[in-house]
C-alpha atoms as a PDB file:
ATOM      1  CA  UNK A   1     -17.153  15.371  -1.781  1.00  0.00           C
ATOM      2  CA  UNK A   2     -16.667  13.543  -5.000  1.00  0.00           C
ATOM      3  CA  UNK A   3     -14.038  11.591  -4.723  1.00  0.00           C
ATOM      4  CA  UNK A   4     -13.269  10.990  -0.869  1.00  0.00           C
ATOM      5  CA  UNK A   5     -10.525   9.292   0.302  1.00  0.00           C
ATOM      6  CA  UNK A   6     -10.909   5.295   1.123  1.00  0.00           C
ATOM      7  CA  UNK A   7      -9.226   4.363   4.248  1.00  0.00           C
ATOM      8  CA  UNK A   8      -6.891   1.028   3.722  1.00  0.00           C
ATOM      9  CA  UNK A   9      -5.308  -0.198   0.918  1.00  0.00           C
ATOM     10  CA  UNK A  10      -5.978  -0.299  -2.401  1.00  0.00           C
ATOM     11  CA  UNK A  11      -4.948  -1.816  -6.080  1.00  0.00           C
ATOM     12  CA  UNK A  12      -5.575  -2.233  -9.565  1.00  0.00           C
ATOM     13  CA  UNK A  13      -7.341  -4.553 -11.423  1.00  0.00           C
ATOM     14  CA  UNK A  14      -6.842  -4.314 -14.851  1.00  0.00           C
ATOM     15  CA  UNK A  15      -7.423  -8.252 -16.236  1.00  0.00           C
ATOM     16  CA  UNK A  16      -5.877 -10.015 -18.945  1.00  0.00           C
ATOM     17  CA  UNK A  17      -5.075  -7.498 -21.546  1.00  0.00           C
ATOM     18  CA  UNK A  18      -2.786  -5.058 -19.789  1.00  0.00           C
ATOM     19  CA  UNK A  19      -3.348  -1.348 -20.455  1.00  0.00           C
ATOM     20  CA  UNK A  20      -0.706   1.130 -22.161  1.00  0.00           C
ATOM     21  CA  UNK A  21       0.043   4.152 -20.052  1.00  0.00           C
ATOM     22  CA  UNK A  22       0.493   7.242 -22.393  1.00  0.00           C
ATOM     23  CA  UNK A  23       2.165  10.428 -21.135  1.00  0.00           C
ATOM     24  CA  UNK A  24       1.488  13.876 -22.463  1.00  0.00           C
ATOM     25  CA  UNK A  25       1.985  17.004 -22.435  1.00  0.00           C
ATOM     26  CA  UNK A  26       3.510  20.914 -23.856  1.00  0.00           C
ATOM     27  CA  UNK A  27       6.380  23.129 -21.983  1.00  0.00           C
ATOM     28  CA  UNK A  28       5.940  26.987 -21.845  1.00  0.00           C
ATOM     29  CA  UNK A  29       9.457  27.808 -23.201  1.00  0.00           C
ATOM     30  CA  UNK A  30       8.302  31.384 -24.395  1.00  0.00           C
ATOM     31  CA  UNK A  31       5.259  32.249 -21.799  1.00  0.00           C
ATOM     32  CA  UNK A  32       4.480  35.863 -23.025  1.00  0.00           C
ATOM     33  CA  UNK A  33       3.830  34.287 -26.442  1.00  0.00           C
ATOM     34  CA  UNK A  34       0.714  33.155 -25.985  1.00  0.00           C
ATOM     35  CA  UNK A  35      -0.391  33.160 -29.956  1.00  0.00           C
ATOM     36  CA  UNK A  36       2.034  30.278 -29.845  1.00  0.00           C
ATOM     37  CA  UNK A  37       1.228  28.262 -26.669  1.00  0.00           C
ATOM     38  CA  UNK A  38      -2.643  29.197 -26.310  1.00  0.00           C
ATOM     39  CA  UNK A  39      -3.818  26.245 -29.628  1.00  0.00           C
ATOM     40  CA  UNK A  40      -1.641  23.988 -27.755  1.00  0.00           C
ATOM     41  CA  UNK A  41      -2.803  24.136 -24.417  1.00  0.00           C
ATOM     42  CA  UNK A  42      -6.507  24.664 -25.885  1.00  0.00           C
ATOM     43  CA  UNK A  43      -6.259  21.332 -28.307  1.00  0.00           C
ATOM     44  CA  UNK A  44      -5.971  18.941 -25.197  1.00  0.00           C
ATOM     45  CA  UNK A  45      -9.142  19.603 -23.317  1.00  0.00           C
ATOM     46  CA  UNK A  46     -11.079  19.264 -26.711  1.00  0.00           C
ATOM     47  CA  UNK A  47      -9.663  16.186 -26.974  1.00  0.00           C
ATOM     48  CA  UNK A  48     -10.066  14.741 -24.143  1.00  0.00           C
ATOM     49  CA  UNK A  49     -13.895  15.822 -24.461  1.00  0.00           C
ATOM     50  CA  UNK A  50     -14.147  14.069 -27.577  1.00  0.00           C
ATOM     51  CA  UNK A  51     -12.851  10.956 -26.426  1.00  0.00           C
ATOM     52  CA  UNK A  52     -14.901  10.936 -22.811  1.00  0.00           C
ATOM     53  CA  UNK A  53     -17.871  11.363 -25.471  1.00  0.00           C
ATOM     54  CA  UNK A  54     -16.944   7.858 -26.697  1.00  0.00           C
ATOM     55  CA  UNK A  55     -16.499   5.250 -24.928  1.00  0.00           C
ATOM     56  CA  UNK A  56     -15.184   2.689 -27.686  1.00  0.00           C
ATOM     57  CA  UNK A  57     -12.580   4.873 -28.179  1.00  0.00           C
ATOM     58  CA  UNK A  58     -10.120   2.703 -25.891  1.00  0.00           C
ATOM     59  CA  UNK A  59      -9.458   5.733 -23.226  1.00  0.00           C
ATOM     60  CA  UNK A  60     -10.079   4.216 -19.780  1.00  0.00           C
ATOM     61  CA  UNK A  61      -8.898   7.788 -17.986  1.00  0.00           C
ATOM     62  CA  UNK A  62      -7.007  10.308 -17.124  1.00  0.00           C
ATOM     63  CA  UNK A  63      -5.738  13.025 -15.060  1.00  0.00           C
ATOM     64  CA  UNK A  64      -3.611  16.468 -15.455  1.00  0.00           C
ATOM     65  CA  UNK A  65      -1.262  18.601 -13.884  1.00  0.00           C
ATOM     66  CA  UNK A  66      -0.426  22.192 -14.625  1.00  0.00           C
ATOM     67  CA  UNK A  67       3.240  24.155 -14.399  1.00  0.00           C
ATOM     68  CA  UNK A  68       5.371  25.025 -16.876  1.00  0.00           C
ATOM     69  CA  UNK A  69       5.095  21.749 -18.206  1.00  0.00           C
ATOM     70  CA  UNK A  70       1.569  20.878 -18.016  1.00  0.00           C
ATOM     71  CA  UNK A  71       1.481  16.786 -17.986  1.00  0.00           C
ATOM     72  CA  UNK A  72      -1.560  15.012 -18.904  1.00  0.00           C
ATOM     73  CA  UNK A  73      -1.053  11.122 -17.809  1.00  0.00           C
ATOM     74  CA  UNK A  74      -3.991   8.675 -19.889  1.00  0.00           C
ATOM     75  CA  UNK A  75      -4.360   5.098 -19.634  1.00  0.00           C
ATOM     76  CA  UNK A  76      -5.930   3.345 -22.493  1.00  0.00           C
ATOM     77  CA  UNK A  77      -7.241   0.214 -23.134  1.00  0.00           C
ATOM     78  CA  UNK A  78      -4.461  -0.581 -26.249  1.00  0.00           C
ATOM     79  CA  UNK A  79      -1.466   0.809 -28.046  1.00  0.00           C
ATOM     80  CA  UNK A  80      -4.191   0.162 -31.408  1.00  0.00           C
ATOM     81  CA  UNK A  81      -6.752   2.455 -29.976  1.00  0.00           C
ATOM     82  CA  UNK A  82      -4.475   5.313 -28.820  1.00  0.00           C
ATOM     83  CA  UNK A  83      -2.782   4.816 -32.650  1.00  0.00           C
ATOM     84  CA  UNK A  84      -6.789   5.120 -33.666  1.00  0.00           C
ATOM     85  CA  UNK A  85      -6.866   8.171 -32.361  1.00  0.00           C
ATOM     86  CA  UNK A  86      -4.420  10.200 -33.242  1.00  0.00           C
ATOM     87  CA  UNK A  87      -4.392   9.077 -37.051  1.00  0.00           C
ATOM     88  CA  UNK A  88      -8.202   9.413 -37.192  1.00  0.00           C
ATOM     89  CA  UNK A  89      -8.585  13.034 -39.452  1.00  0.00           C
ATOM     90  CA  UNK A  90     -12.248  13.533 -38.170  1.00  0.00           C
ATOM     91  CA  UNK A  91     -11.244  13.589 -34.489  1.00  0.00           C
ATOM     92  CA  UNK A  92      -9.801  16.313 -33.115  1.00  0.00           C
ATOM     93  CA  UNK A  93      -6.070  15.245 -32.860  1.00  0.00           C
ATOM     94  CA  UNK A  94      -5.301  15.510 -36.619  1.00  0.00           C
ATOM     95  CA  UNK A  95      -5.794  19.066 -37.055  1.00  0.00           C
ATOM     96  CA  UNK A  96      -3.921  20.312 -33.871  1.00  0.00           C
ATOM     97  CA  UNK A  97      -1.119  18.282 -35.165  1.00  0.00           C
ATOM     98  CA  UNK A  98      -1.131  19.389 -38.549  1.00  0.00           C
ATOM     99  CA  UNK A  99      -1.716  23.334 -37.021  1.00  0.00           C
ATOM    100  CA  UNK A 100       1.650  22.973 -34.526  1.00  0.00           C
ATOM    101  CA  UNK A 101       4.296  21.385 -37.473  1.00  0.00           C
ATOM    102  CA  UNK A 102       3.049  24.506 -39.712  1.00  0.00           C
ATOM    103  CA  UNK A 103       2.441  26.931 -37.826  1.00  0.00           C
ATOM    104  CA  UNK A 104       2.713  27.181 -33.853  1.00  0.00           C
ATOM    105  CA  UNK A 105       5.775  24.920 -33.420  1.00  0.00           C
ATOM    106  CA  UNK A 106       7.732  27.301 -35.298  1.00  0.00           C
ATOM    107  CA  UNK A 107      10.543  29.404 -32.897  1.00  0.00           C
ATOM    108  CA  UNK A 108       9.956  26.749 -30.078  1.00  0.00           C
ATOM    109  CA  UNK A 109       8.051  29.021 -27.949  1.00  0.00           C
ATOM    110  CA  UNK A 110       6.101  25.933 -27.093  1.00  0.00           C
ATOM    111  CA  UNK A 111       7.308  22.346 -26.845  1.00  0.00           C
ATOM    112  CA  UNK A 112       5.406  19.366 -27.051  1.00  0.00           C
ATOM    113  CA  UNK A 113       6.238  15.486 -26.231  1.00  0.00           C
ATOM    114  CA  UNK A 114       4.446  12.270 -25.078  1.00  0.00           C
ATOM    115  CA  UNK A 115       5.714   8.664 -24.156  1.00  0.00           C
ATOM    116  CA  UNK A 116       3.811   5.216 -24.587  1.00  0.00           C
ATOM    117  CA  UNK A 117       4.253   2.427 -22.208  1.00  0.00           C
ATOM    118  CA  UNK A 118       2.210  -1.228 -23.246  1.00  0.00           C
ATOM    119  CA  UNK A 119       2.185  -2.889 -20.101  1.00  0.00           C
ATOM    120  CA  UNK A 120       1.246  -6.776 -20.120  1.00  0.00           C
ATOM    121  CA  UNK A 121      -0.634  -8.310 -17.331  1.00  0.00           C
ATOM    122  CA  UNK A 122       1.123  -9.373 -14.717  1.00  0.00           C
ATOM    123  CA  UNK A 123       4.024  -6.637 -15.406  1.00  0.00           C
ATOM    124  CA  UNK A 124       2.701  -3.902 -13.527  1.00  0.00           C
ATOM    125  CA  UNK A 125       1.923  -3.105  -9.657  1.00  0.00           C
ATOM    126  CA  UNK A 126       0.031  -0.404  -8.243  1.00  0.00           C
ATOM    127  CA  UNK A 127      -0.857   0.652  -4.452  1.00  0.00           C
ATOM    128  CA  UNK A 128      -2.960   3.623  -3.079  1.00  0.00           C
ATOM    129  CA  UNK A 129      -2.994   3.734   0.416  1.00  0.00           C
ATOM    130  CA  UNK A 130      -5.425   6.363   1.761  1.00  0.00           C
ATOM    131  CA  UNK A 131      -6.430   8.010  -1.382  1.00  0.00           C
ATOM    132  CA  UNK A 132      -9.463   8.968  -3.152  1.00  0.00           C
ATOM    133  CA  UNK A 133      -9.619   6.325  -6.563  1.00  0.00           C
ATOM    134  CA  UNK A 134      -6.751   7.474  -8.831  1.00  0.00           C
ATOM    135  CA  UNK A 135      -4.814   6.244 -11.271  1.00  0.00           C
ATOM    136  CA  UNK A 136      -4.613   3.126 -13.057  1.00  0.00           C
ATOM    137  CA  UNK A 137      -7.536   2.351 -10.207  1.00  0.00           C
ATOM    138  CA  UNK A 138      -9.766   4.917 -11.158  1.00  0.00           C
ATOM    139  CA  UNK A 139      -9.359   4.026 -14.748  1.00  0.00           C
ATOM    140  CA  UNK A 140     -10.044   0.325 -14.483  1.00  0.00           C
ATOM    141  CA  UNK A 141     -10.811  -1.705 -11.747  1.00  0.00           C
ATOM    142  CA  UNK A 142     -10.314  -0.457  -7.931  1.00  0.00           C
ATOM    143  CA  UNK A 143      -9.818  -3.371  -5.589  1.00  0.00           C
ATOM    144  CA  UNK A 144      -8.851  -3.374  -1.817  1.00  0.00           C
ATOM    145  CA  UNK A 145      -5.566  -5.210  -1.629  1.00  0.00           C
ATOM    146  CA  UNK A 146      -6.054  -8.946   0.113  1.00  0.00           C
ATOM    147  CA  UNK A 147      -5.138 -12.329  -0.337  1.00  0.00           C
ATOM    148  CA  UNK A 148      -2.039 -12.551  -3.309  1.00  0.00           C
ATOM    149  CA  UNK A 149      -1.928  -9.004  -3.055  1.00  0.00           C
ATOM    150  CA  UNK A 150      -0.177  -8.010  -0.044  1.00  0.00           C
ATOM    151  CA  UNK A 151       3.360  -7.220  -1.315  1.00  0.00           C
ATOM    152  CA  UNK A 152       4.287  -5.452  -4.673  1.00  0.00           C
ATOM    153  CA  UNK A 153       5.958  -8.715  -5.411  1.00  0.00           C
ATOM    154  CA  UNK A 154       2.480 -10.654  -5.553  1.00  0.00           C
ATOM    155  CA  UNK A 155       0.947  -8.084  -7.281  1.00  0.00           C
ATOM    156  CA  UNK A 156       3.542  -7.759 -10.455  1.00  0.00           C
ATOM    157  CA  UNK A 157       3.350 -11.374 -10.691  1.00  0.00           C
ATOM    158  CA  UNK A 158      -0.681 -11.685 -10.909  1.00  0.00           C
ATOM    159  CA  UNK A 159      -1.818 -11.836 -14.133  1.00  0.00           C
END
């Protein structure tokens, strides 16, 4: 198995410089238009290739979901390397952007959004309790919970 499950309790680590939680993803409005959704839903996994193939690039992990909405949930290092990204025109981002606002977004058969969320130290919590490392864990630091940990109280106010 490659990620089993840990028995007991488990948090984040993610030191001093907080981590910004960016949320992704496309919705199928038009599903038997797939000339329109297809370069959408193929653009993420090349991205995410290119950035696994670099680890300055600031992405600490990720993991997707698939429905209508398909939801791809990354946590990065910064809000300047995420910005890095997606304005750099020699990685892949640029020219799926530039393809969807000519071309693809065009009759909304596919929609796109994404949120960003900086989160300082100290000003976020996270438990996993019986569960494989996920998460903010998986992407940074995965600690058992003990001692000023205990509570989600203690853990929003560690820094």
């Amino acid at each position: 198995m490659a990620n089993p499950v840990l028995a007991g309790r488990y948090t984040a680590e993610v030191g001093s410089s907080g981590a910004v939680v960016f949320l992704i993803g496309m919705r199928f409005n038009r599903w038997w238009r797939v000339d329109r959704w297809w370069p959408v839903f193929a653009a993420m996994p090349r991205m995410l290739r290119h950035l696994a193939s670099d680890p300055g690039s600031g992405l600490l992990g990720y993991h997707l979901w698939f429905g209508r909405t398909v939801l791809v949930l990354q946590y990065w290092r910064s809000a300047e390397d995420l910005v890095a990204f997606a304005s750099d025109s020699h990685a892949p981002h640029a020219a799926a952007w530039r393809e969807f606002t000519r071309r693809i977004g065009a009759g909304g058969a596919v929609g796109v959004w994404h949120e960003t969320y900086e989160v300082a130290a100290g000003h976020l919590e996270a438990i996993y309790a019986n569960m494989p490392r996920f998460g903010l864990a998986a992407a940074t630091k995965h600690v058992p919970v003990g001692p000023g940990t205990g509570s989600a109280r203690a853990r929003l106010r560690r820094s």
